[in-house]
N, C-alpha and C. Protein backbone atom coordinates (compact mmCIF):
# COMPACT_ATOMS: atom_id res chain seq x y z
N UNK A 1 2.85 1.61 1.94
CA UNK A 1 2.23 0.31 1.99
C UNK A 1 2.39 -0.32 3.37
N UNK A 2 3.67 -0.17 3.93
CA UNK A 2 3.76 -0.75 5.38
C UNK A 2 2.64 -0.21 6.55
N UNK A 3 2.32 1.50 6.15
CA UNK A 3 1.34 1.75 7.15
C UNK A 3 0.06 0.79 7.31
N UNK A 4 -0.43 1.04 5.82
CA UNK A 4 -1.62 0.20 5.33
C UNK A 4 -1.65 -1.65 5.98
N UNK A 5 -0.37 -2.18 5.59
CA UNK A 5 -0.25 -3.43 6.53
C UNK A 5 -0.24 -3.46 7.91
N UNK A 6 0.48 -2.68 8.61
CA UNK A 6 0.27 -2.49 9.58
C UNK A 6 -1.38 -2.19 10.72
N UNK A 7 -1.45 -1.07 10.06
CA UNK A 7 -2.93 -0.83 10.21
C UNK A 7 -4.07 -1.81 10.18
N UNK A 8 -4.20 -2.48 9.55
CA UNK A 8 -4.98 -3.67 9.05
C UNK A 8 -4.95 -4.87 10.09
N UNK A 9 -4.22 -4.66 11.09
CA UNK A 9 -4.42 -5.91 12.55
C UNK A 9 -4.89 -4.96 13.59
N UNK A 10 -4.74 -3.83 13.53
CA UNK A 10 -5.02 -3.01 14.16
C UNK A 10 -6.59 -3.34 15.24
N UNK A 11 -7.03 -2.56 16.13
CA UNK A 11 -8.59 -2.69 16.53
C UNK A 11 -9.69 -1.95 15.71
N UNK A 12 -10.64 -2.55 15.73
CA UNK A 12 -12.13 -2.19 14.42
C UNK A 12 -12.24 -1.29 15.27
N UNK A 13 -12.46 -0.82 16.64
CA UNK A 13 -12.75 0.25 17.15
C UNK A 13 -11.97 1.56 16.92
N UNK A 14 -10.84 1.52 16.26
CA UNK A 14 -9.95 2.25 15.52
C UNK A 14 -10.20 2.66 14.38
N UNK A 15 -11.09 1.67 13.57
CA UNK A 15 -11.01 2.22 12.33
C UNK A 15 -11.63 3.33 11.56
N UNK A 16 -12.08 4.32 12.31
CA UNK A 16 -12.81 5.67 12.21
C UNK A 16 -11.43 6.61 12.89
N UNK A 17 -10.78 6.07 13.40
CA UNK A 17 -10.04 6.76 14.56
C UNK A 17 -8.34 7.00 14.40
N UNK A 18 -7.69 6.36 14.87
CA UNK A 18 -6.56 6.20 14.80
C UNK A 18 -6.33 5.37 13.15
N UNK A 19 -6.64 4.62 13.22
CA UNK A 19 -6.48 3.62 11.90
C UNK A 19 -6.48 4.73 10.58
N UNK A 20 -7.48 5.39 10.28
CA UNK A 20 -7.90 6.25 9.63
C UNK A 20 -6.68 7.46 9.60
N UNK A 21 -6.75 7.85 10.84
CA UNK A 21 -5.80 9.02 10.84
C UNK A 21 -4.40 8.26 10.13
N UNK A 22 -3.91 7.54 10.79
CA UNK A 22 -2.44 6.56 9.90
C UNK A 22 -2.15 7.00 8.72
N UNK A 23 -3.53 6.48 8.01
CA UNK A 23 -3.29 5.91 6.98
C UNK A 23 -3.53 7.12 6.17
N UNK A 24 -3.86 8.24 6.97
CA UNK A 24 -4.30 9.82 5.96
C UNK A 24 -3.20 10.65 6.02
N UNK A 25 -2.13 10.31 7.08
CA UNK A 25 -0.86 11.06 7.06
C UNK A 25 0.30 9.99 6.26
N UNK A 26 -0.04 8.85 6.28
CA UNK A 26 0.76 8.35 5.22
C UNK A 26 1.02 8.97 3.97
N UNK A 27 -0.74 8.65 3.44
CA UNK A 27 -0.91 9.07 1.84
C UNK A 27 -0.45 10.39 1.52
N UNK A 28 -0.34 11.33 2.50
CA UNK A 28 -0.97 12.85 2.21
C UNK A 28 0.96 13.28 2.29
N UNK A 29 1.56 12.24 3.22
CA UNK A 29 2.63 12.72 2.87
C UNK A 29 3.59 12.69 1.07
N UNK A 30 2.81 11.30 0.78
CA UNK A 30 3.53 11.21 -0.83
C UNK A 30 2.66 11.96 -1.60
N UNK A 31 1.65 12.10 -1.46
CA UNK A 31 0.30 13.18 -2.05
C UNK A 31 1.07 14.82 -2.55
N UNK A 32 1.58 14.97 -1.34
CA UNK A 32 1.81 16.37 -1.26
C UNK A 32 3.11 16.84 -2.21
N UNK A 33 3.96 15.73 -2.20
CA UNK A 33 5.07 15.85 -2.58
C UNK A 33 5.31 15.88 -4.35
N UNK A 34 4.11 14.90 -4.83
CA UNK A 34 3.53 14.82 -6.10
C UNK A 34 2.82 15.40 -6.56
N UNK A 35 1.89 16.33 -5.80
CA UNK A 35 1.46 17.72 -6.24
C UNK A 35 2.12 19.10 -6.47
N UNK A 36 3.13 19.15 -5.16
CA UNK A 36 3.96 20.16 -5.16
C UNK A 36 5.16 20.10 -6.27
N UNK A 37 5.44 18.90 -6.99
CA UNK A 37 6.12 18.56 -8.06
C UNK A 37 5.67 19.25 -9.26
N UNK A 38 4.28 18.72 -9.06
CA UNK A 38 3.37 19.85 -10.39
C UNK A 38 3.40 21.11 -10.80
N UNK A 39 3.89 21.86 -9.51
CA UNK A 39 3.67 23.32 -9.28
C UNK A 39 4.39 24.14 -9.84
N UNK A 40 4.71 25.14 -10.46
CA UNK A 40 5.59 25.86 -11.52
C UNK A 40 6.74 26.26 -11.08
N UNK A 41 6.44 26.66 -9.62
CA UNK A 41 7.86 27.50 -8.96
C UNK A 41 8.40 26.74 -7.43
N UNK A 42 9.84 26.74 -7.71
CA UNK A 42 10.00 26.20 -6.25
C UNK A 42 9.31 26.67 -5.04
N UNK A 43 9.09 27.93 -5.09
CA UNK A 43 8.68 27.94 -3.74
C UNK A 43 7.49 27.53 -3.30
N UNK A 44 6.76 27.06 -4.42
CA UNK A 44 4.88 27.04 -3.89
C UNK A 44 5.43 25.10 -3.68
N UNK A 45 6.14 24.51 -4.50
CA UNK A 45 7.32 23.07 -4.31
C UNK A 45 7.51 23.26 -2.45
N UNK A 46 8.26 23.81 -2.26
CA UNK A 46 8.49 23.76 -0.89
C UNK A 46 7.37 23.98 -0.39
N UNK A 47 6.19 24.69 -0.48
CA UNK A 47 5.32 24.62 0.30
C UNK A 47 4.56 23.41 1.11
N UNK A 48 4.57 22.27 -0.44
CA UNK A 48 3.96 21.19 -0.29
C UNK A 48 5.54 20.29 0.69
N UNK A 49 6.16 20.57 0.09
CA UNK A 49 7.34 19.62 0.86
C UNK A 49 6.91 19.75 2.08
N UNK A 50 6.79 21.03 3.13
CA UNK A 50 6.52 21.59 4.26
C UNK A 50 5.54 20.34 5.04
N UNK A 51 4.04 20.73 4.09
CA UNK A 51 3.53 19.70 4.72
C UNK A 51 3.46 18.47 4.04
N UNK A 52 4.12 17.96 3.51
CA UNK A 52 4.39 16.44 3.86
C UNK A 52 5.81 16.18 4.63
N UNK A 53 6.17 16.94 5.26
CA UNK A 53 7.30 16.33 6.95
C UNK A 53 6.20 16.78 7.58
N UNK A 54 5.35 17.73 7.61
CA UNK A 54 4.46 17.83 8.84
C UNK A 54 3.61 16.32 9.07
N UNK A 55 3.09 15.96 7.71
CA UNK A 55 2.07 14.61 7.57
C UNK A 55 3.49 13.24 8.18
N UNK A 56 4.23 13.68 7.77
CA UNK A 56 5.80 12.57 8.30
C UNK A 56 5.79 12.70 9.96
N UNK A 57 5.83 14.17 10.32
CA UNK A 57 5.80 13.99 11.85
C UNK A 57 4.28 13.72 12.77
N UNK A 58 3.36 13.75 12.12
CA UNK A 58 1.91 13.33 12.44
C UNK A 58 2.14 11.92 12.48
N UNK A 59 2.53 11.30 11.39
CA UNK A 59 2.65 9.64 11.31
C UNK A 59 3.57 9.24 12.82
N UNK A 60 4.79 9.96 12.63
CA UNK A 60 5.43 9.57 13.81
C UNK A 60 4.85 9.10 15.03
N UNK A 61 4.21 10.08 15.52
CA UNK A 61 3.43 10.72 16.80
C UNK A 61 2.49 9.83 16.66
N UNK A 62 1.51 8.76 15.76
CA UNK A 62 0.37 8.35 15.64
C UNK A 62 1.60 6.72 16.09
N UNK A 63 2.23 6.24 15.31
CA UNK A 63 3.12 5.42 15.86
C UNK A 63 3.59 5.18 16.71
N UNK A 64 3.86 6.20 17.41
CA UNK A 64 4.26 5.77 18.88
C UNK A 64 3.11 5.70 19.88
N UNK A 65 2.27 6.10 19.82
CA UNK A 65 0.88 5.85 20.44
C UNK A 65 0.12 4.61 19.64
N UNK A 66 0.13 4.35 18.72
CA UNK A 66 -0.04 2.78 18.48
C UNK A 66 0.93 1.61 19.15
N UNK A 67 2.39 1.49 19.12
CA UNK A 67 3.39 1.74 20.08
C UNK A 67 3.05 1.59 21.47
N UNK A 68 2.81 2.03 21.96
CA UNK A 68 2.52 2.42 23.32
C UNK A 68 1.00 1.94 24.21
N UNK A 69 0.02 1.95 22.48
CA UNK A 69 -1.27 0.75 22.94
C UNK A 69 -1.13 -0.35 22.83
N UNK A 70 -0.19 -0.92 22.06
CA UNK A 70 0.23 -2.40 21.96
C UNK A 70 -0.49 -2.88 20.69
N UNK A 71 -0.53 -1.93 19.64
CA UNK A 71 -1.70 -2.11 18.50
C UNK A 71 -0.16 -2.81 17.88
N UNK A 72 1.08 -1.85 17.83
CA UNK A 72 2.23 -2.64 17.01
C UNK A 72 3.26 -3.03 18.42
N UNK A 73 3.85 -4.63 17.57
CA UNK A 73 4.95 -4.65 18.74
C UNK A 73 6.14 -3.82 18.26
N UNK A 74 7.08 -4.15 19.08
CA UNK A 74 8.35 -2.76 19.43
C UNK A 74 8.96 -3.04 18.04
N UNK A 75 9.07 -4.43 17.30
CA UNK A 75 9.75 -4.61 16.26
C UNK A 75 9.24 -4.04 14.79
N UNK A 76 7.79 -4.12 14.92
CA UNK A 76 6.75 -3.63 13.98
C UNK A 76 7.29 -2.33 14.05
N UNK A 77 7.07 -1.50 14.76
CA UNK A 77 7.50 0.12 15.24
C UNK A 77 8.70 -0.01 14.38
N UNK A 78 9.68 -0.36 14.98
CA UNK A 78 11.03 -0.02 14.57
C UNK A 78 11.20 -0.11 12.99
N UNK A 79 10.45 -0.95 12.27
CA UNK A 79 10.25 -1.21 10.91
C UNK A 79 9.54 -0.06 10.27
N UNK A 80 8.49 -0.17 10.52
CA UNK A 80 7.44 1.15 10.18
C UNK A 80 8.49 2.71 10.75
N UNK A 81 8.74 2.83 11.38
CA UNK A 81 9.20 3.77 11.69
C UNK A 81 10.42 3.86 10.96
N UNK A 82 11.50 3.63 10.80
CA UNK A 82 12.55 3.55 9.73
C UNK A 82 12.20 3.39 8.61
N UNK A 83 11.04 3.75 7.94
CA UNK A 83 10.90 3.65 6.18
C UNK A 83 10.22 5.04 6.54
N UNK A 84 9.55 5.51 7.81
CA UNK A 84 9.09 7.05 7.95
C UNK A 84 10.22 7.58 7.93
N UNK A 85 11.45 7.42 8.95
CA UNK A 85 12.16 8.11 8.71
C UNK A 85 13.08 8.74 7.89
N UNK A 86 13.16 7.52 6.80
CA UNK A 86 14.04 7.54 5.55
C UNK A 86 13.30 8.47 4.73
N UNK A 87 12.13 8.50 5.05
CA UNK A 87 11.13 9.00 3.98
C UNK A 87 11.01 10.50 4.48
N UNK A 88 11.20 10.65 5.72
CA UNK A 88 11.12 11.92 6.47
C UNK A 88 13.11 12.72 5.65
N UNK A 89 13.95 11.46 5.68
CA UNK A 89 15.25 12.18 5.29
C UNK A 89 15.52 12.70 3.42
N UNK A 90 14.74 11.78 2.82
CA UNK A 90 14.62 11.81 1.56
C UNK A 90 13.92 13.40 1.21
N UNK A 91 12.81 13.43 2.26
CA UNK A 91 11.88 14.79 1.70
C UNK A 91 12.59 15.86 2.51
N UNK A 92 13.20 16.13 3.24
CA UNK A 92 14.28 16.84 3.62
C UNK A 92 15.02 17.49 2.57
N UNK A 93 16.06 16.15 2.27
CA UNK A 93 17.67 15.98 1.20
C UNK A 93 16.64 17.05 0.04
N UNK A 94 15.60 16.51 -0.30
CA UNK A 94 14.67 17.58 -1.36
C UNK A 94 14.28 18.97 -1.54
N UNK A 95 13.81 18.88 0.02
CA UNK A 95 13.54 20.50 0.32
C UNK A 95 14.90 21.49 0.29
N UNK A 96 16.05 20.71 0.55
CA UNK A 96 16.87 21.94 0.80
C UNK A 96 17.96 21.75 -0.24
N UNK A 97 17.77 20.86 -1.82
CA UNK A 97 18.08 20.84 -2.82
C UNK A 97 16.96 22.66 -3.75
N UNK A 98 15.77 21.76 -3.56
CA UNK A 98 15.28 22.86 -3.97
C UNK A 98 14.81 24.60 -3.52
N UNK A 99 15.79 24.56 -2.18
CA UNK A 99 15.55 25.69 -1.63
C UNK A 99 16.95 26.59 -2.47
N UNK A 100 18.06 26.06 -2.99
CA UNK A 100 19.13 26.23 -3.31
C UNK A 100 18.75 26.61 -5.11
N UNK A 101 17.75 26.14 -5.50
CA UNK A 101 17.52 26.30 -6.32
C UNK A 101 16.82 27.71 -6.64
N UNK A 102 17.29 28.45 -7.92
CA UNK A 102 16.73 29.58 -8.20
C UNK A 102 15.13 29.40 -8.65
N UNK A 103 14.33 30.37 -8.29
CA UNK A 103 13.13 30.49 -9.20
C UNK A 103 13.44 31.25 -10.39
N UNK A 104 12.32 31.14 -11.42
CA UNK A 104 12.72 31.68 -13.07
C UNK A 104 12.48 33.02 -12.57
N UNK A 105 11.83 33.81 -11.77
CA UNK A 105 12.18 34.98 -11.08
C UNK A 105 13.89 35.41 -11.15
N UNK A 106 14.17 34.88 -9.62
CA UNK A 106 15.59 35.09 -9.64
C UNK A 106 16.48 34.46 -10.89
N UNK A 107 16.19 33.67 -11.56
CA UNK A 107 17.09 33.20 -12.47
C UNK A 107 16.90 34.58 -14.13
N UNK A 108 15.89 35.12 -14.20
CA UNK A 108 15.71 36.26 -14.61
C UNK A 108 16.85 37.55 -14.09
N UNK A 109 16.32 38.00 -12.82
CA UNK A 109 17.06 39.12 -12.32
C UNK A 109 19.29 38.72 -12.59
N UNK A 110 19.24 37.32 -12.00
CA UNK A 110 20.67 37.16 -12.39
C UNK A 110 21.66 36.60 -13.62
N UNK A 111 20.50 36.80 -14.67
CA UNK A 111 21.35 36.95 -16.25
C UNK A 111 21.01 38.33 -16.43
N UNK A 112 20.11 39.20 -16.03
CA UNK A 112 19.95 40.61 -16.56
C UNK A 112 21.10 41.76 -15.61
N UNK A 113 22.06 40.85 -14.82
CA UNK A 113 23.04 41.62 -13.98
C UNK A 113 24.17 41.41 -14.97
């Protein structure tokens, strides 16, 4: 939601552009994470985790070049950017919970030992 606020003072000449892009690596990062939830096996799970830190480090990179046009001030940034990052540490703490985790594959092979 902060992107979306943010975005929204932004320049109209943006809004095909940068504005757009924002707000598509925002969504796509919780998108991905709620699809890949769906998915039967951890690993196709991590897949989606994968790219939503990729859509987390796209946001970054789009921030600091908003940042840097003066679309956000330094305090805006620092705000927006610390709920990416938390959000960047959260889907992390996840990925490498569920990398630890067996698939019903391996959880097969190691009761039949």
């Amino acid at each position: 939601m902060a992107v979306y606020r943010e975005t929204r003072r932004w320049p109209a000449a943006e809004q095909y552009g940068l504005t757009s892009q924002a707000r598509r690596s925002a969504y796509s990062a919780a998108a991905n994470i709620a699809e890949g939830a769906a998915k039967r096996g951890s690993r196709e799970f991590r897949r989606f985790l994968d790219i939503s830190l990729g859509s987390l480090s796209e946001l970054s990179y789009i921030l600091q070049l908003a940042r840097d046009l003066r679309y956000l001030k330094p305090e805006e940034w620092g705000e927006v950017e610390a709920l990416r990052d938390h959000a960047g540490r959260l889907t992390w703490g996840l990925y490498r919970v569920i990398d630890r985790t067996p698939t019903p594959a391996q959880r097969k092979v190691s009761v039949g030992t």
